[in-house]
Protein backbone atom coordinates (compact mmCIF):
# COMPACT_ATOMS: atom_id res chain seq x y z
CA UNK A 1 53.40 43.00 96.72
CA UNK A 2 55.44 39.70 98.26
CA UNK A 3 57.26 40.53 101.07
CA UNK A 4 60.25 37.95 101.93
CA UNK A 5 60.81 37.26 105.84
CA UNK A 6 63.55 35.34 107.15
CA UNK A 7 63.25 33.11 110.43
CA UNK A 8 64.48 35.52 113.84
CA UNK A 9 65.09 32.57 115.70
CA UNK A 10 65.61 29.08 115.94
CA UNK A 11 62.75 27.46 118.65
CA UNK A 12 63.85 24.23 118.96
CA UNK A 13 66.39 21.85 116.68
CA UNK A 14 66.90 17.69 117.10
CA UNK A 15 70.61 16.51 117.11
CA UNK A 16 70.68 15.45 113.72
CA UNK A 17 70.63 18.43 112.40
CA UNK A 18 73.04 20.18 111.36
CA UNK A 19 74.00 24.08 109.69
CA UNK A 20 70.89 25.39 110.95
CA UNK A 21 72.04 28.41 111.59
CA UNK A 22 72.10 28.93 107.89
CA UNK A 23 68.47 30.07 107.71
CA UNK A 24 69.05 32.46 110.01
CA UNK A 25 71.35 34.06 107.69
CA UNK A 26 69.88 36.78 104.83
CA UNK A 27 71.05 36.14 101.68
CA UNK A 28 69.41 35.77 97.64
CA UNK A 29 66.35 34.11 97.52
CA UNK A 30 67.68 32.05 94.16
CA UNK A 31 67.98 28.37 95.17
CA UNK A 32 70.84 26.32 93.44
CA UNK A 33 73.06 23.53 94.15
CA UNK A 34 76.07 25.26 95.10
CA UNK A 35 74.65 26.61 98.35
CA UNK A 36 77.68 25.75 100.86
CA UNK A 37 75.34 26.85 103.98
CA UNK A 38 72.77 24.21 103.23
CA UNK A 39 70.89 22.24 105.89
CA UNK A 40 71.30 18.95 106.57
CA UNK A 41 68.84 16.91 108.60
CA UNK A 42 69.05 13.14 108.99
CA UNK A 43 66.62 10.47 110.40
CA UNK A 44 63.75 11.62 112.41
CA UNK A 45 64.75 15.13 112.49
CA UNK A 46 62.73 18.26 113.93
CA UNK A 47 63.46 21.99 113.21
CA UNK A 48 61.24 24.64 114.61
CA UNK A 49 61.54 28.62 113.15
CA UNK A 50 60.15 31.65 115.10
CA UNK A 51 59.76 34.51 112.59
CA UNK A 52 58.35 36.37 115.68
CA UNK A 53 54.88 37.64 114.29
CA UNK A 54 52.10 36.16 112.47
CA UNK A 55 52.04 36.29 108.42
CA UNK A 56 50.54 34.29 105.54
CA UNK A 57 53.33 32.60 103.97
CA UNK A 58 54.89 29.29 102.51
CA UNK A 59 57.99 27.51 102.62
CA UNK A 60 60.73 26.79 99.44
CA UNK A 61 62.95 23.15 99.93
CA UNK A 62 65.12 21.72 98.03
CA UNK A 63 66.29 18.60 98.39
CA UNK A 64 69.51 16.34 96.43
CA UNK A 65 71.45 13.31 97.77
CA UNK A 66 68.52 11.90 98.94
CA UNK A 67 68.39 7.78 98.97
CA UNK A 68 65.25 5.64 99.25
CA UNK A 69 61.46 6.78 99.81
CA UNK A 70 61.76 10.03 102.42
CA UNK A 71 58.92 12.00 103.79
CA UNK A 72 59.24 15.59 104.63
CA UNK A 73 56.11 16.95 107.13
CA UNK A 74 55.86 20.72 107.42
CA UNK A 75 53.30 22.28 110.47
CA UNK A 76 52.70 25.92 110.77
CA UNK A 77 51.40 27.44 113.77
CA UNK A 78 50.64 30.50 115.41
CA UNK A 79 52.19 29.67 118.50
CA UNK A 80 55.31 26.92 119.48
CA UNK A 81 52.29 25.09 121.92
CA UNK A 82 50.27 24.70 118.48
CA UNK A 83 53.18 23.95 115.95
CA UNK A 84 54.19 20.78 118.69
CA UNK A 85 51.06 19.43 119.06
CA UNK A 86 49.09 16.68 117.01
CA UNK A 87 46.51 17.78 114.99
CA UNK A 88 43.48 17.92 117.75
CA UNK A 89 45.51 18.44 120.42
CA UNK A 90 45.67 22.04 122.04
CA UNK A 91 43.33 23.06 119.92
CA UNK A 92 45.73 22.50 117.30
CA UNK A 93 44.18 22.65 113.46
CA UNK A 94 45.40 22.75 109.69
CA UNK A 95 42.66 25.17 108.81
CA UNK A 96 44.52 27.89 108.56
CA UNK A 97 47.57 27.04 107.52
């Protein structure tokens, strides 16, 4: 059974973002290109989610409009201390994630 669990808060968000209030928002899980509430981050951006428990889960992007070689880097953590640190630091791992 797959359980769908949206974001309760948002942790921490760079400038550059922008409409990221949008996740916070339920709606249909169907991605398409119409989506008017869409995120948009630019440059080195950061955007940190709290779904307020610990699960087992994954993460759906989509991304159009995009020009030149761009690198997306997702963390997980089970705490904000972990999810900010380096890999090492704080005891911070990927093995789990």
């Amino acid at each position: 059974m797959k359980n769908y669990l949206f974001p309760k808060r948002i942790s921490a968000v760079s400038e550059s973002v922008q409409g990221a209030e949008a996740l916070l928002k339920e709606k249909t899980l169907q991605i398409g290109f119409a989506d008017e509430d869409a995120v948009s981050m630019n440059g080195k951006s950061y955007l940190i989610l709290d779904f307020e428990k610990e699960l087992v889960g994954g993460a759906r992007i989509l991304t159009y409009a995009a020009r030149g070689n761009r690198r997306v880097r997702l963390r997980f953590g089970e705490s904000l201390s972990e999810c900010c640190a380096e890999l090492g630091e704080d005891n911070a791992t990927n093995d789990h994630s």
